[in-house]
Protein backbone atom coordinates (compact mmCIF):
# COMPACT_ATOMS: atom_id res chain seq x y z
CA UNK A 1 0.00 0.00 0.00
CA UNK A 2 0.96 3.66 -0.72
CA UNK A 3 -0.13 7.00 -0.69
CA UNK A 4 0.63 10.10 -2.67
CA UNK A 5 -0.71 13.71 -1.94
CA UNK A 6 -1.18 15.09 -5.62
CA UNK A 7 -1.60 14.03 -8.84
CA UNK A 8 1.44 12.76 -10.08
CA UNK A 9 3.28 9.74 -12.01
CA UNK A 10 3.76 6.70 -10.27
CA UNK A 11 5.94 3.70 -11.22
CA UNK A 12 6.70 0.43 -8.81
CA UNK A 13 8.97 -1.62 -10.62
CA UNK A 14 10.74 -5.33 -8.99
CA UNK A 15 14.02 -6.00 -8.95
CA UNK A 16 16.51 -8.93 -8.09
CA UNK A 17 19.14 -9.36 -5.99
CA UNK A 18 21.47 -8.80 -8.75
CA UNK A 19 19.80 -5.28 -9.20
CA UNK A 20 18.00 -6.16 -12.76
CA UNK A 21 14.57 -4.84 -13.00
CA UNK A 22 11.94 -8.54 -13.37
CA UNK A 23 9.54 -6.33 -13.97
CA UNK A 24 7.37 -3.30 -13.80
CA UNK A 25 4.36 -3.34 -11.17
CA UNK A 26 3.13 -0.08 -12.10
CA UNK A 27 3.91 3.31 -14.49
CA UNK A 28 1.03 5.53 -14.88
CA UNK A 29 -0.21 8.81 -13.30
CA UNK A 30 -2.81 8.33 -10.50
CA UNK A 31 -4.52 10.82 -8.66
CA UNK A 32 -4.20 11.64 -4.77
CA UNK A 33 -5.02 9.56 -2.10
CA UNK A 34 -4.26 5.94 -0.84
CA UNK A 35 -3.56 2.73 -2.86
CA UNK A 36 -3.90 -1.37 -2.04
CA UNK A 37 -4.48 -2.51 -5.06
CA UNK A 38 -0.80 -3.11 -5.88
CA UNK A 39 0.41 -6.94 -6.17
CA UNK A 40 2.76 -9.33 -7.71
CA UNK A 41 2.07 -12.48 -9.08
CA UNK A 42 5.65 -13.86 -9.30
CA UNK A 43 6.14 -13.47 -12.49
CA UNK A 44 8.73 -11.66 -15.04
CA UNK A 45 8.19 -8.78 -17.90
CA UNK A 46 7.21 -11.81 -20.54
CA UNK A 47 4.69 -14.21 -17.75
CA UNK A 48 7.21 -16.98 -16.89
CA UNK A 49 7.65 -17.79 -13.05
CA UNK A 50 10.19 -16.31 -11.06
CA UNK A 51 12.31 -18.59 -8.38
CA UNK A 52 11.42 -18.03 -4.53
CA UNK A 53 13.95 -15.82 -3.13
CA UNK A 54 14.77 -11.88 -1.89
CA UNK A 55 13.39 -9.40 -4.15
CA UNK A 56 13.18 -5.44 -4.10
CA UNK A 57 10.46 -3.29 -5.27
CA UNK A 58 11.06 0.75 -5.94
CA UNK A 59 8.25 3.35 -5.46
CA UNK A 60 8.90 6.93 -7.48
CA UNK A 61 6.46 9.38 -7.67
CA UNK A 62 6.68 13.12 -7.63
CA UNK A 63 10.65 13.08 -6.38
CA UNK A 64 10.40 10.47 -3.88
CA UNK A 65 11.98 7.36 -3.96
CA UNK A 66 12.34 4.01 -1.83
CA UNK A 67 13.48 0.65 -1.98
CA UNK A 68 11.99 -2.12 0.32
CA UNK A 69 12.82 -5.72 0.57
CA UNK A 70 10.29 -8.42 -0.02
CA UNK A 71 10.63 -12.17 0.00
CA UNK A 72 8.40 -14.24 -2.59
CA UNK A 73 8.12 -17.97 -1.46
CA UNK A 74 6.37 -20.43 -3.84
């Protein structure tokens, strides 16, 4: 879940632990307020399954930016 305070462009994008991007969650604009409706299904850019292991997701929307950690087990 995330929140943003103004209309702006948002993009989520996954990454491994080898820093290349599996693939990108979300890049479009949304308007303000809160958002849930974000989730992965464990798959790449092309729909083949991804192996369990550590993966990191990046938020950036108007200037902000942060990584988090996430573990996907299968």
């Amino acid at each position: 879940p995330f929140s943003i305070k103004q209309r702006t462009g948002v993009k989520i994008d996954v990454y491994n632990v080898a820093g290349q991007r599996v693939r990108t969650l979300i890049d479009e604009t949304r308007a303000a307020g809160s958002y849930t409706d974000v989730r992965w299904d464990g798959t790449d850019a092309t729909g083949s399954p991804v192996a369990s292991g550590v993966y990191f997701y990046k938020l950036a929307a108007a200037g902000f930016s942060q990584t988090r950690k996430m573990v996907l087990l299968k």
